[in-house]
N, C-alpha and C. Protein backbone atom coordinates (compact mmCIF):
# COMPACT_ATOMS: atom_id res chain seq x y z
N UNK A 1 -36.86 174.25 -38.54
CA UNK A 1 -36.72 173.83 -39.93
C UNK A 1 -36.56 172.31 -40.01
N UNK A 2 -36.89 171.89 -41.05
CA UNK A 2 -37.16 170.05 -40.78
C UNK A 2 -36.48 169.91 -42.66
N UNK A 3 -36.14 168.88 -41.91
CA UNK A 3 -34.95 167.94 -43.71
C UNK A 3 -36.02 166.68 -44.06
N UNK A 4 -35.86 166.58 -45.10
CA UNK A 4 -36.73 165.97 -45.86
C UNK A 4 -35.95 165.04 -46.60
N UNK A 5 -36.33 163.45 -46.47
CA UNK A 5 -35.38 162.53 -47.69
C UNK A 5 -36.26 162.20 -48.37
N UNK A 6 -35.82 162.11 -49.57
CA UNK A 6 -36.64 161.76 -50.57
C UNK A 6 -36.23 160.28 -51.36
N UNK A 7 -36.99 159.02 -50.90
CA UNK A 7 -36.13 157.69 -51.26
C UNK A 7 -37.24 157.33 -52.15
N UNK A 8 -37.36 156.35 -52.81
CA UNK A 8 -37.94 156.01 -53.74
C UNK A 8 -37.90 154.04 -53.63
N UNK A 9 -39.19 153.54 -53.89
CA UNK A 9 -38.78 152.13 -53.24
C UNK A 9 -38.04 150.87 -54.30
N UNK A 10 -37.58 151.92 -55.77
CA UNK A 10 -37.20 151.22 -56.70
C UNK A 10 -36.25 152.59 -57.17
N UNK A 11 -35.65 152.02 -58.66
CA UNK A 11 -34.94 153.42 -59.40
C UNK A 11 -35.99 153.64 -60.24
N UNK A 12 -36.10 155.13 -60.97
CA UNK A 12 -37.16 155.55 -61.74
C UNK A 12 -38.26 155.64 -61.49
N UNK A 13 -38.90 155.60 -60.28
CA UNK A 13 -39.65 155.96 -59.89
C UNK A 13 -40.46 157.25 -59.43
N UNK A 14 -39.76 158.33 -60.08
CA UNK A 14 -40.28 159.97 -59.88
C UNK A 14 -39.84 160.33 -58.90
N UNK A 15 -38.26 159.96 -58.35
CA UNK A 15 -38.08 160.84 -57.19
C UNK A 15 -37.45 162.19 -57.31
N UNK A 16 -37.15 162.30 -58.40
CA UNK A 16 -36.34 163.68 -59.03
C UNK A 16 -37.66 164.95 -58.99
N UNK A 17 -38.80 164.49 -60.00
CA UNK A 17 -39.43 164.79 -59.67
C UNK A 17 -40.44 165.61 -58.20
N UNK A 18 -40.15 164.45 -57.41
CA UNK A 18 -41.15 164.45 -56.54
C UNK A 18 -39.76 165.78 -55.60
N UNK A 19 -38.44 165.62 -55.57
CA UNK A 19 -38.28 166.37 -54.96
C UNK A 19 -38.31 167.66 -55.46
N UNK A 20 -38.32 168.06 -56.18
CA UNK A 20 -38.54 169.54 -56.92
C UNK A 20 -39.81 170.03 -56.01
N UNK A 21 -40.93 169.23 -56.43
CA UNK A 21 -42.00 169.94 -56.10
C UNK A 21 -42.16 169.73 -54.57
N UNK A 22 -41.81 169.32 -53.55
CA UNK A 22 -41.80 169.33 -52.11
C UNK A 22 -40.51 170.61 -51.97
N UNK A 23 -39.20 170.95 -52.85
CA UNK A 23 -38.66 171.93 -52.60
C UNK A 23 -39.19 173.27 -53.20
N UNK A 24 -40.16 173.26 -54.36
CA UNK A 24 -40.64 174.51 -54.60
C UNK A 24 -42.18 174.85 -53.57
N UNK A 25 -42.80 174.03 -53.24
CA UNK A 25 -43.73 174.19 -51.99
C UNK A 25 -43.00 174.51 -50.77
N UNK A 26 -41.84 174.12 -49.99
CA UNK A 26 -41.68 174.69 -49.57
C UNK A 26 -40.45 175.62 -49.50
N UNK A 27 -39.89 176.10 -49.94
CA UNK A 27 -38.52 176.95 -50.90
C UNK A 27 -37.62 176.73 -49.69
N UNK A 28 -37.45 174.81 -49.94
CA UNK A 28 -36.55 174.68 -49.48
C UNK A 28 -35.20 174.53 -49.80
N UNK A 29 -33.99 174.32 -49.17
CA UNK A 29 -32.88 173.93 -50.38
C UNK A 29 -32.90 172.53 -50.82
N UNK A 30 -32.36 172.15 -51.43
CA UNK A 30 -31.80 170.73 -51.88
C UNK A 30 -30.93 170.50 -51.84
N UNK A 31 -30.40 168.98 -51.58
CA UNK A 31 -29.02 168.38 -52.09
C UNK A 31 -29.25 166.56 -52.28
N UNK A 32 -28.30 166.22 -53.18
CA UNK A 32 -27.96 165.23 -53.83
C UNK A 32 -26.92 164.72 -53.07
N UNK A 33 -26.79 164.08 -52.40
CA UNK A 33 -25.60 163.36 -51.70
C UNK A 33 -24.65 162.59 -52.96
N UNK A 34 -25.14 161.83 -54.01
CA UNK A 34 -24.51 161.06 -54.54
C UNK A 34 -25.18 161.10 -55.57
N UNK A 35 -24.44 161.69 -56.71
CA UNK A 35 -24.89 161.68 -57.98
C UNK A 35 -24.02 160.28 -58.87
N UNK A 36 -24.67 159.71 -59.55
CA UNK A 36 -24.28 158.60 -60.17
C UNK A 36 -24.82 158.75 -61.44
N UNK A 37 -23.24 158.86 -62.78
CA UNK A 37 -24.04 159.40 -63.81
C UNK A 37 -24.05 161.09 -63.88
N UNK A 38 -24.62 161.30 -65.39
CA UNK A 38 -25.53 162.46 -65.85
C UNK A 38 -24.61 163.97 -65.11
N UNK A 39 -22.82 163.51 -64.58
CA UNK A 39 -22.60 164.80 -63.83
C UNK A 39 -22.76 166.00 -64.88
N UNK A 40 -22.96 166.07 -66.09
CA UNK A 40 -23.01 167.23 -66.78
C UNK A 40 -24.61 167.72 -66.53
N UNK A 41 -25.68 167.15 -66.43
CA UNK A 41 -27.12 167.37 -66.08
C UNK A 41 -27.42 166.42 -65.36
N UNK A 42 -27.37 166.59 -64.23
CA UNK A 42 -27.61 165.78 -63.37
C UNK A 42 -28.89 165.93 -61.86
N UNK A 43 -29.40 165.60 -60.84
CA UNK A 43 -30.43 165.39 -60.33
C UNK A 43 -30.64 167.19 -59.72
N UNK A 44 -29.52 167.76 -59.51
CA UNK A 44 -29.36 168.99 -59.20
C UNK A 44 -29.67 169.85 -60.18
N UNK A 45 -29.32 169.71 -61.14
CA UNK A 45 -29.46 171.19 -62.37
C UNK A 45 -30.71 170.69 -62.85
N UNK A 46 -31.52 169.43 -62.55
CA UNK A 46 -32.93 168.81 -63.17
C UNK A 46 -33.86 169.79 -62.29
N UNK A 47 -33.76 169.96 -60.76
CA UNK A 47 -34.49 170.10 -60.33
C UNK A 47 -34.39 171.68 -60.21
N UNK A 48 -33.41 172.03 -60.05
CA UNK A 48 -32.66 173.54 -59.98
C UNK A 48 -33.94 174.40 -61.66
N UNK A 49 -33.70 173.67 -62.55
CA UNK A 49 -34.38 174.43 -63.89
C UNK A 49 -35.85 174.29 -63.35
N UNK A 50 -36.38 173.36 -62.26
CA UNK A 50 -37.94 172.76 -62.13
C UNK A 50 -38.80 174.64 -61.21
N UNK A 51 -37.36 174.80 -60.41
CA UNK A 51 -37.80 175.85 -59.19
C UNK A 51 -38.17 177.01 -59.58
N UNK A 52 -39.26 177.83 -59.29
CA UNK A 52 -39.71 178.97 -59.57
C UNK A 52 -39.05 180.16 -58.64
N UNK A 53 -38.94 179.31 -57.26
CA UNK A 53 -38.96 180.75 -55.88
C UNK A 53 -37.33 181.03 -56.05
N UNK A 54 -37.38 182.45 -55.42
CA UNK A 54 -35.92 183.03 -55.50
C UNK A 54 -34.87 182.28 -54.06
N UNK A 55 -35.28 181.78 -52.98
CA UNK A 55 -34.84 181.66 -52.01
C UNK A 55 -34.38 180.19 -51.94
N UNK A 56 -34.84 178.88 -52.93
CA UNK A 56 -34.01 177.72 -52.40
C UNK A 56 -32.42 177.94 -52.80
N UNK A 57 -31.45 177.39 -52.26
CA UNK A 57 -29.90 176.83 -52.49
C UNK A 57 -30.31 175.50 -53.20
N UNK A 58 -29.02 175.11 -54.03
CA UNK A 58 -28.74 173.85 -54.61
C UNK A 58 -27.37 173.86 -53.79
N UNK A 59 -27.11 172.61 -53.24
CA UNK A 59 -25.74 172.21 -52.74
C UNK A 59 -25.00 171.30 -53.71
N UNK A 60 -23.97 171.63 -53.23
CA UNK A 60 -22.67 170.57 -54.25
C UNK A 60 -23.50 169.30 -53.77
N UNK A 61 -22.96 168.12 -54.89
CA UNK A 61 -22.83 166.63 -54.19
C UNK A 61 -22.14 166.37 -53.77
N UNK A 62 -21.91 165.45 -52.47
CA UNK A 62 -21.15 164.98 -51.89
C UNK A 62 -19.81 164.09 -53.07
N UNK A 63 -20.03 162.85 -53.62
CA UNK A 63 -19.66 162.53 -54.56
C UNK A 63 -20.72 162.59 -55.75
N UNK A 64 -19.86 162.99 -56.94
CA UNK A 64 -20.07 162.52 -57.88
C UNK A 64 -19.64 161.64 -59.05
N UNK A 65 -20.23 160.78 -59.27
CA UNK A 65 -19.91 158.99 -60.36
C UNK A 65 -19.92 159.65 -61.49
N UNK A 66 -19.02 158.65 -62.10
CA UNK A 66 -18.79 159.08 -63.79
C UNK A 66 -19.95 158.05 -64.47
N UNK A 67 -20.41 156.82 -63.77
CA UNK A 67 -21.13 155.96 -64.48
C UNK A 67 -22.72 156.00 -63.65
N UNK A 68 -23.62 155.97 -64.51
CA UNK A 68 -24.97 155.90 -63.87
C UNK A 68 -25.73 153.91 -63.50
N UNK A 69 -25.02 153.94 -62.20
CA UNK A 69 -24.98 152.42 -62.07
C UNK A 69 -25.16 152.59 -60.52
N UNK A 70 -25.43 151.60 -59.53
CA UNK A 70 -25.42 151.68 -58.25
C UNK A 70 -24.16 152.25 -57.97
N UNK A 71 -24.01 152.98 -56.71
CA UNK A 71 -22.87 154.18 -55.94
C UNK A 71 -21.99 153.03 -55.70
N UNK A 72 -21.95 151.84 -54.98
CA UNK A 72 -20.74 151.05 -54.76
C UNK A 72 -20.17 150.73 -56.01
N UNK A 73 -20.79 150.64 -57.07
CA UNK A 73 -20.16 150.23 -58.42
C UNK A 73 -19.38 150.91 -58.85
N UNK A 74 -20.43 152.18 -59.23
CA UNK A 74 -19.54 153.58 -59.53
C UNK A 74 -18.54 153.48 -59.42
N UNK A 75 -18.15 154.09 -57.86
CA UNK A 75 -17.18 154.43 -57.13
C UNK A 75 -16.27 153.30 -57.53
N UNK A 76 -16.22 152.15 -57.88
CA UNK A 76 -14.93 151.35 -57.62
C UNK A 76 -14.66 151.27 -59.67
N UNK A 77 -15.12 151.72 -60.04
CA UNK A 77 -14.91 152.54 -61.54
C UNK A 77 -13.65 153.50 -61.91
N UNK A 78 -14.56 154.26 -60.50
CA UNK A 78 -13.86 155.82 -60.38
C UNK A 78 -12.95 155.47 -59.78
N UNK A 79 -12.28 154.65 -59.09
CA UNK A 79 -11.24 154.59 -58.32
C UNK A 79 -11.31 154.65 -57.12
N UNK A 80 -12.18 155.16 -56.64
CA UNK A 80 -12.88 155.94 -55.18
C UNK A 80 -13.42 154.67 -53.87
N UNK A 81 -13.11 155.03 -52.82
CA UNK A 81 -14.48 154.34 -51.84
C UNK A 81 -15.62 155.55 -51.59
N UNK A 82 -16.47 155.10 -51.29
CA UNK A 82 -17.47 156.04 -50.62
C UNK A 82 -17.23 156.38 -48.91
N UNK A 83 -17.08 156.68 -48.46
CA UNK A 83 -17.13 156.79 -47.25
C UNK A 83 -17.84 157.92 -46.30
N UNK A 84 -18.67 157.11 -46.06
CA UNK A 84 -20.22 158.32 -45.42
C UNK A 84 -20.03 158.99 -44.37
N UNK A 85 -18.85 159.31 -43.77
CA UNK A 85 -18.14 160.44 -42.74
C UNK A 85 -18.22 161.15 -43.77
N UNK A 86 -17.79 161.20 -44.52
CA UNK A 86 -17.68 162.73 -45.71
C UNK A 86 -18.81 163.03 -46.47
N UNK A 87 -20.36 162.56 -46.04
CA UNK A 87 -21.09 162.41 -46.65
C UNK A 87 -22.17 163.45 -45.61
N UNK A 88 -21.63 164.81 -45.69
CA UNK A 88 -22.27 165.75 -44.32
C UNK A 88 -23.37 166.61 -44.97
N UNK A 89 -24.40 166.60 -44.38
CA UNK A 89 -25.31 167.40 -44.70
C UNK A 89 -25.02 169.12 -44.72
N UNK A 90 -25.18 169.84 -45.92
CA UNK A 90 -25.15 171.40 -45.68
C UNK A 90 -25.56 171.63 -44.76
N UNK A 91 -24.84 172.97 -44.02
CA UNK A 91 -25.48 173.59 -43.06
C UNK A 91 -26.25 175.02 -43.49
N UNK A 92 -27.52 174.95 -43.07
CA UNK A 92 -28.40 176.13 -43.52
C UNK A 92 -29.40 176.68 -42.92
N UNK A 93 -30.40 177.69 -42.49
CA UNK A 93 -30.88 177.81 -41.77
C UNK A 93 -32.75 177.80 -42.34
N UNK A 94 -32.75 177.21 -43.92
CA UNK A 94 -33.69 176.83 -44.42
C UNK A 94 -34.53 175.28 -44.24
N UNK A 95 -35.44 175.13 -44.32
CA UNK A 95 -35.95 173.82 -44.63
C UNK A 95 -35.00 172.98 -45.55
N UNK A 96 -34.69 171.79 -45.62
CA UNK A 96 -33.46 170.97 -46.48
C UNK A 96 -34.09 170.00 -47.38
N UNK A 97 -34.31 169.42 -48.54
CA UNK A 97 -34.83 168.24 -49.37
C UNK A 97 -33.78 167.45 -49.44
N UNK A 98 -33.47 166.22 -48.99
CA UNK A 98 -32.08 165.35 -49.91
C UNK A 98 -32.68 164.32 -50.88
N UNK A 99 -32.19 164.33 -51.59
CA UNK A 99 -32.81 162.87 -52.80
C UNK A 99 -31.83 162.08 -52.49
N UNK A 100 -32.79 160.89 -52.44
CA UNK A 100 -31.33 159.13 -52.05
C UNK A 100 -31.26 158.80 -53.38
N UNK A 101 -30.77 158.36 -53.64
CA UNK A 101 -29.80 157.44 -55.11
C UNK A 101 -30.43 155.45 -54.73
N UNK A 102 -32.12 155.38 -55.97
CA UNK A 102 -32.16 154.56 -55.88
C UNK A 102 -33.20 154.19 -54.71
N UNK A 103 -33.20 153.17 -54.12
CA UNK A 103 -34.21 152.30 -53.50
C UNK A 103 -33.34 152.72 -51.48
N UNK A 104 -33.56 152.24 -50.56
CA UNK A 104 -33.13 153.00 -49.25
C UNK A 104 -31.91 151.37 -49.12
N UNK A 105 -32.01 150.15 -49.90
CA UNK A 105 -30.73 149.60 -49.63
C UNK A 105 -29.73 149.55 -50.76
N UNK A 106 -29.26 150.39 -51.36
CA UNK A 106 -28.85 150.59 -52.78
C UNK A 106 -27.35 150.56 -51.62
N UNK A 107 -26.06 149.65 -52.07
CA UNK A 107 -25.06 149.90 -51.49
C UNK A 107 -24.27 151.22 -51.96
N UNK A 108 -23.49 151.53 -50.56
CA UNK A 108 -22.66 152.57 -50.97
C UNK A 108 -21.52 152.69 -50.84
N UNK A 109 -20.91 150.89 -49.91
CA UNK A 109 -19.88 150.40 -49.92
C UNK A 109 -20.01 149.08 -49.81
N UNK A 110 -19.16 148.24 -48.71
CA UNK A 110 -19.18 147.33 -48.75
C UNK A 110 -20.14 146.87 -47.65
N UNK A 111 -20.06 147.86 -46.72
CA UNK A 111 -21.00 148.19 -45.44
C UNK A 111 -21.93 149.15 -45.10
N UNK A 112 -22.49 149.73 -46.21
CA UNK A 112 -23.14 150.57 -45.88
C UNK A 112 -24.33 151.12 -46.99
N UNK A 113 -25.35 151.51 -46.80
CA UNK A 113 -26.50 151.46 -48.11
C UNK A 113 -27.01 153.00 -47.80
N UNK A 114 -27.54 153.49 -48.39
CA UNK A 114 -28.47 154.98 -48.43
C UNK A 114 -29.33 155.00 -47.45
N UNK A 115 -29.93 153.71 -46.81
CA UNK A 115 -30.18 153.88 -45.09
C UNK A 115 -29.11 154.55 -44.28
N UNK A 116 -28.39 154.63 -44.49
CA UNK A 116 -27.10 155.20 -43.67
C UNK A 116 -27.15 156.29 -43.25
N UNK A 117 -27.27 157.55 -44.71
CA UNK A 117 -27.50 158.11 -44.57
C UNK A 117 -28.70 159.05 -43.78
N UNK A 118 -29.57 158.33 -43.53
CA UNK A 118 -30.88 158.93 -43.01
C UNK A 118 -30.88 159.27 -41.33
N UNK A 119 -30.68 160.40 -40.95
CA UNK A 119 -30.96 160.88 -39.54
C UNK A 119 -31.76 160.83 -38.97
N UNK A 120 -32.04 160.38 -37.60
CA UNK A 120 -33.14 160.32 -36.56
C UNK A 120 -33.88 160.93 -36.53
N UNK A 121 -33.71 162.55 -37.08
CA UNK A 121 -34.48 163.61 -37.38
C UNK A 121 -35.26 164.18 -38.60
N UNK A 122 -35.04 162.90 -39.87
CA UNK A 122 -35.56 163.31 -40.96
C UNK A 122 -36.79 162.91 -41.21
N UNK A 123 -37.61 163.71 -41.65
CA UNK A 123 -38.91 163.00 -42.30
C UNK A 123 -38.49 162.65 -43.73
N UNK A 124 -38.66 160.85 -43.84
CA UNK A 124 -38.36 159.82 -45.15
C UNK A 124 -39.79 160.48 -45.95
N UNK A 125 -39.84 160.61 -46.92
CA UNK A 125 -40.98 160.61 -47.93
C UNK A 125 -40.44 159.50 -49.19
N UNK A 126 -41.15 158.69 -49.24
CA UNK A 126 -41.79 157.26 -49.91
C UNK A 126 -42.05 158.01 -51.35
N UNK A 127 -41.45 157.73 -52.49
CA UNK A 127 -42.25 158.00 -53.76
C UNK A 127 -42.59 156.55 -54.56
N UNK A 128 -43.76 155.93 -54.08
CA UNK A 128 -44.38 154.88 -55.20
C UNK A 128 -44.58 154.63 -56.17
N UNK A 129 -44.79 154.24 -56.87
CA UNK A 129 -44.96 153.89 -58.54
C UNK A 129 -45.64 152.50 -59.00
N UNK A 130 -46.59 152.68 -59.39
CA UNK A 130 -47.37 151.29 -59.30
C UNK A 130 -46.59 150.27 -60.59
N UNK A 131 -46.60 149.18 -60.05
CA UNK A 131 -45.89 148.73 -61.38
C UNK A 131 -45.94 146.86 -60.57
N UNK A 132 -45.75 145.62 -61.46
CA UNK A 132 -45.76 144.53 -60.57
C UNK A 132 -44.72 144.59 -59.65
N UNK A 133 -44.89 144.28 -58.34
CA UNK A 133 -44.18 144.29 -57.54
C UNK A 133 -44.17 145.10 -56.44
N UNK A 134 -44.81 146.38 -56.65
CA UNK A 134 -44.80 147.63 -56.09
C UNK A 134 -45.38 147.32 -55.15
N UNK A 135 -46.34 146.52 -54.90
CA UNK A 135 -46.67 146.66 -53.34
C UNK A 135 -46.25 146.05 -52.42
N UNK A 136 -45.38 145.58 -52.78
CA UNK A 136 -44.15 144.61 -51.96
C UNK A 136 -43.01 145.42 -51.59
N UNK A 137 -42.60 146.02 -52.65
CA UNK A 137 -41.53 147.00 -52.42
C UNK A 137 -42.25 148.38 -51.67
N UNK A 138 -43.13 149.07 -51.57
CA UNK A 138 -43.44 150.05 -50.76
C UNK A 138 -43.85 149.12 -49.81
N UNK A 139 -44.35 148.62 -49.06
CA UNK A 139 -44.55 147.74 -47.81
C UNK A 139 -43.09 147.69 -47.01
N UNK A 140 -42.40 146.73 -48.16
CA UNK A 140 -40.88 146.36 -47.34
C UNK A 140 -40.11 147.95 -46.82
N UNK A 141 -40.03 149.18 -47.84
CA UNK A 141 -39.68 150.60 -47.70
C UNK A 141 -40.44 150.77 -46.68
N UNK A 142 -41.37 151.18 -46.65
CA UNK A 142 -42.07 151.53 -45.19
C UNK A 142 -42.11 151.12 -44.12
N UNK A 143 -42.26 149.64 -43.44
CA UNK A 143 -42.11 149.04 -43.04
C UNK A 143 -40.21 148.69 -41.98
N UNK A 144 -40.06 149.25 -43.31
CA UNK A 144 -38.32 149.81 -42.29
C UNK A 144 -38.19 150.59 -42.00
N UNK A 145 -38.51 151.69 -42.39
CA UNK A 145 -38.72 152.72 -41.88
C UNK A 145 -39.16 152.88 -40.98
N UNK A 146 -40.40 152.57 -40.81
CA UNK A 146 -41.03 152.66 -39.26
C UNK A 146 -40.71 151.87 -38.56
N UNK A 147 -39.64 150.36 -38.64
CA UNK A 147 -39.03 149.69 -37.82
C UNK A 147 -37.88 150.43 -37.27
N UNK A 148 -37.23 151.23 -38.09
CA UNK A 148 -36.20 152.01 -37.21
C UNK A 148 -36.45 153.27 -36.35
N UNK A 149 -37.90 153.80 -36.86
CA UNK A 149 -38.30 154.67 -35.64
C UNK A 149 -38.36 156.33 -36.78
N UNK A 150 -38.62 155.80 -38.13
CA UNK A 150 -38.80 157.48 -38.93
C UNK A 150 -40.18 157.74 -39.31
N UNK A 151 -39.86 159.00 -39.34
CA UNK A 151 -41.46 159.75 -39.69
C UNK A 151 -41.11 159.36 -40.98
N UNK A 152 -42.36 158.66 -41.47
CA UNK A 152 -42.51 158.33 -42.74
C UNK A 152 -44.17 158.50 -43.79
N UNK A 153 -43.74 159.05 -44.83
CA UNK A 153 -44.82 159.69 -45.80
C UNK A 153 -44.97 159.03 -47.09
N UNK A 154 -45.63 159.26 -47.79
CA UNK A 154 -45.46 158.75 -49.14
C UNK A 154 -46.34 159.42 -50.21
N UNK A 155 -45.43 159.70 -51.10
CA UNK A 155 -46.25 160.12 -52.45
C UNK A 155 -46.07 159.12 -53.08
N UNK A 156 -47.06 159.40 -53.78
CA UNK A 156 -47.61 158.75 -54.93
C UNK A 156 -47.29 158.97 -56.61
N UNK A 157 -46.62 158.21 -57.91
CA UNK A 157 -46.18 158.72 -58.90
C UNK A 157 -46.88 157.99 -60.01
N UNK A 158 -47.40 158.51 -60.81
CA UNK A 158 -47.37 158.09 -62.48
C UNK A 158 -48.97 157.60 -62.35
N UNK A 159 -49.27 156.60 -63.61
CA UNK A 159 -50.86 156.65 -63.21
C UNK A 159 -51.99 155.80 -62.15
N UNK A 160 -53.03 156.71 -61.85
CA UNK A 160 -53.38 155.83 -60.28
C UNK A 160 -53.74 154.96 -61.25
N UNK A 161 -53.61 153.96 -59.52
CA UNK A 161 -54.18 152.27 -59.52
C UNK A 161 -54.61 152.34 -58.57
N UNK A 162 -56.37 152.47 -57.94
CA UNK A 162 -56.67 152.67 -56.64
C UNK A 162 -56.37 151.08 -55.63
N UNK A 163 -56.70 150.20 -56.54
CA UNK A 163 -56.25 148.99 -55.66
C UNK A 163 -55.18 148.68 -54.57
N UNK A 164 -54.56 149.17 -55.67
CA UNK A 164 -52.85 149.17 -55.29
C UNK A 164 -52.32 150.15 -54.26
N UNK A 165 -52.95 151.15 -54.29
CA UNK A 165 -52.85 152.55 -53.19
C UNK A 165 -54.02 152.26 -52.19
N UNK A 166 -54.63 152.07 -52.18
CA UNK A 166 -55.76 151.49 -51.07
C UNK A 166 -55.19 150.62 -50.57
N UNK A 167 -54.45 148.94 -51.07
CA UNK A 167 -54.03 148.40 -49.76
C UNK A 167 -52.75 149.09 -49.12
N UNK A 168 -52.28 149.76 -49.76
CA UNK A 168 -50.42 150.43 -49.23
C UNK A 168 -50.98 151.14 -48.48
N UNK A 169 -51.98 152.28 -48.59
CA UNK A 169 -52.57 152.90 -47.45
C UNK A 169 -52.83 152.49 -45.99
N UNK A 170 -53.63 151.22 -46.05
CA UNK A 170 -54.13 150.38 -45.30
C UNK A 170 -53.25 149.76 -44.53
N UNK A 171 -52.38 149.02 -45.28
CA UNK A 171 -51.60 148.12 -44.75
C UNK A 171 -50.18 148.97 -43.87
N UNK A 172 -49.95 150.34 -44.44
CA UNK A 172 -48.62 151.34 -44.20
C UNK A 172 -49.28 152.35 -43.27
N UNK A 173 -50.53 152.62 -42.91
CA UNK A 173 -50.90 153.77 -42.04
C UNK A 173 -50.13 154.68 -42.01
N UNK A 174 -49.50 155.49 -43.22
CA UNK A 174 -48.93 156.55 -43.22
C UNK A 174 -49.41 157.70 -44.13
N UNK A 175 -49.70 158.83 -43.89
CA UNK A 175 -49.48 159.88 -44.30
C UNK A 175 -49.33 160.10 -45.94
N UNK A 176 -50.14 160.32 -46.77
CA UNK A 176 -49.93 160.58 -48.45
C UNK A 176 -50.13 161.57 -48.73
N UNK A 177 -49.24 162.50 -49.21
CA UNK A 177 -48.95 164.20 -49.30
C UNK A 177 -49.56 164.32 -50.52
N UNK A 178 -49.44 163.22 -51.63
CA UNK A 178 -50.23 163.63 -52.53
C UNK A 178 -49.57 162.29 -53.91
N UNK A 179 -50.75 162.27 -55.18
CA UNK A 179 -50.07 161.80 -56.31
C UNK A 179 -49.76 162.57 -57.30
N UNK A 180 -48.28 162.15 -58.09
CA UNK A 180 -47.67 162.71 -58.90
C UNK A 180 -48.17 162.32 -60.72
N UNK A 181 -49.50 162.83 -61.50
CA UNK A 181 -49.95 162.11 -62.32
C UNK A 181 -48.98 161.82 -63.75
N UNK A 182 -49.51 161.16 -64.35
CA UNK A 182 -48.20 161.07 -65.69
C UNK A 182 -48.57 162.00 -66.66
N UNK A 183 -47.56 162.90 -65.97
CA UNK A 183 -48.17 164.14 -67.15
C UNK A 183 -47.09 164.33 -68.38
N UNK A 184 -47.87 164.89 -69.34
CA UNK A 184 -46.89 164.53 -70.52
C UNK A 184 -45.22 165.77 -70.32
N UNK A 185 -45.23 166.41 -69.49
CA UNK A 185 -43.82 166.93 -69.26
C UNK A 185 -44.10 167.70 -67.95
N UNK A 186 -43.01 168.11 -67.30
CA UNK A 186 -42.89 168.57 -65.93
C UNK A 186 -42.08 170.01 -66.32
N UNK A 187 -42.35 171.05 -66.16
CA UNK A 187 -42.02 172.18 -65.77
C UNK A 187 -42.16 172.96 -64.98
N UNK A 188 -41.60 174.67 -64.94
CA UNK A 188 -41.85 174.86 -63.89
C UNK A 188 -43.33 175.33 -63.05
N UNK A 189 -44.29 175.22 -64.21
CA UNK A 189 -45.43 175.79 -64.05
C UNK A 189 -46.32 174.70 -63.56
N UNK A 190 -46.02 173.30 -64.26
CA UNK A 190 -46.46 172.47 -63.41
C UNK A 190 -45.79 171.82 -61.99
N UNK A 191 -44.79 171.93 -61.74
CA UNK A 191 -44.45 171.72 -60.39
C UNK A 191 -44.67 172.83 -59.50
N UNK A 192 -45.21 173.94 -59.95
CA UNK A 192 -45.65 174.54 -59.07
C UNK A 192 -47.26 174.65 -58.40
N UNK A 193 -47.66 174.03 -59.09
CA UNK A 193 -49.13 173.69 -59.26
C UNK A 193 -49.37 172.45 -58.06
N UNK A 194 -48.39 171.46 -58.40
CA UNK A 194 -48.64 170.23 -57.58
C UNK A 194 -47.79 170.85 -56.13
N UNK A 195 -46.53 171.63 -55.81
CA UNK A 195 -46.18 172.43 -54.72
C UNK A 195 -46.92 173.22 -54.48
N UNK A 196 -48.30 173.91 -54.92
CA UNK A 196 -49.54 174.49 -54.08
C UNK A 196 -50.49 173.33 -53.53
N UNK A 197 -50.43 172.43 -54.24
CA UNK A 197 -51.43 171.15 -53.97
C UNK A 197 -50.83 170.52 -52.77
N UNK A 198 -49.77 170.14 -52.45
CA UNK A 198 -49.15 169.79 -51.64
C UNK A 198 -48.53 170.35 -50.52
N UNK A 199 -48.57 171.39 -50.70
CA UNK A 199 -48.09 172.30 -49.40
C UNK A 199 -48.64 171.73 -48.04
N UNK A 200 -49.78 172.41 -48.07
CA UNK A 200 -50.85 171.62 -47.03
C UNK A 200 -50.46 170.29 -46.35
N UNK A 201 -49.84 169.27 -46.74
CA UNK A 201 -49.90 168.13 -46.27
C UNK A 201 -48.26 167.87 -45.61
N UNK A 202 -46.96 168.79 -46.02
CA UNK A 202 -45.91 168.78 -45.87
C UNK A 202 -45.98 168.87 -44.07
């Protein structure tokens, strides 16, 4: 069974999204390490309403923020430190999705960023979003990634720009499971559509 992170190389970039449909392709579980914000509807009960199959788990979050702001902020809001010893992955005997909070250096203390979190053993999946800048920021995301030694993938979100995905291709030699188009709403009928489309490439 293989864990799956799901980072995103900016915020808002469709990673909520994108993990639904890599957990309903493969009915895996999910978890949210760090919810920031939205704890009444938040990245868990978003994606939890997205799932069709009877067999994924939703896990608690590790922490959850009262304010939807970077996790080091949060937390010193809330009163709280973060401290990523307590930040343990469920144990399960399913395939795992985690969604990161934010971009892969988003702090989560004073020493430590959502790279932290990422195990030697995870396959990172990249969710892009074309927008100015974007190919700087998926370059620099990838690019660390494969400097530290991770299997790294990337989807694709919102509407193509072949330019823009042709040089990231080129320049990132990695793996594209698929694009996420801007469709006018996401349910569960369409995330299951793009989790048949995508299966294949997981």
């Amino acid at each position: 069974m293989n864990t799956y992170f799901i980072t995103g190389i900016s915020t808002e970039v469709g990673k909520t999204v994108a993990s639904a449909i890599v957990t309903e392709a493969l009915e895996a579980d999910y978890w949210k390490p760090i919810q920031a914000g939205e704890l009444d509807y938040g990245d868990t009960q978003k994606v939890e309403r997205l799932i069709s199959n009877k067999k994924s788990k939703f896990h608690p979050n590790a922490y959850g923020l009262q304010t939807p702001m970077s996790p080091h902020a949060a937390a010193d809001i809330d009163g709280i430190h973060i401290d990523i010893k307590q930040v343990k992955a469920p144990k399960t005997n399913n395939h795992l999705v985690i969604e990161g909070a934010g971009g892969l250096l988003v702090p989560l203390n004073d020493t430590h960023t959502i790279l932290d979190l990422i195990k030697p053993s995870y396959i990172v999946i990249v969710v892009s979003r074309h927008y100015l800048g974007s190919i700087n920021h998926t370059l620099l995301t990838v690019n660390l990634l494969k400097e530290k030694g991770f299997e790294v993938a990337i989807i694709f979100s919102g509407h193509e720009h072949l330019t823009t995905e042709t040089i990231i291709k080129k320049m990132t030699d990695v793996p594209v499971i698929g694009r996420i188009d801007e469709e006018p709403y996401f349910d569960k009928n369409v995330i299951k559509e793009y989790a048949d489309k995508f299966k294949a490439n997981l």
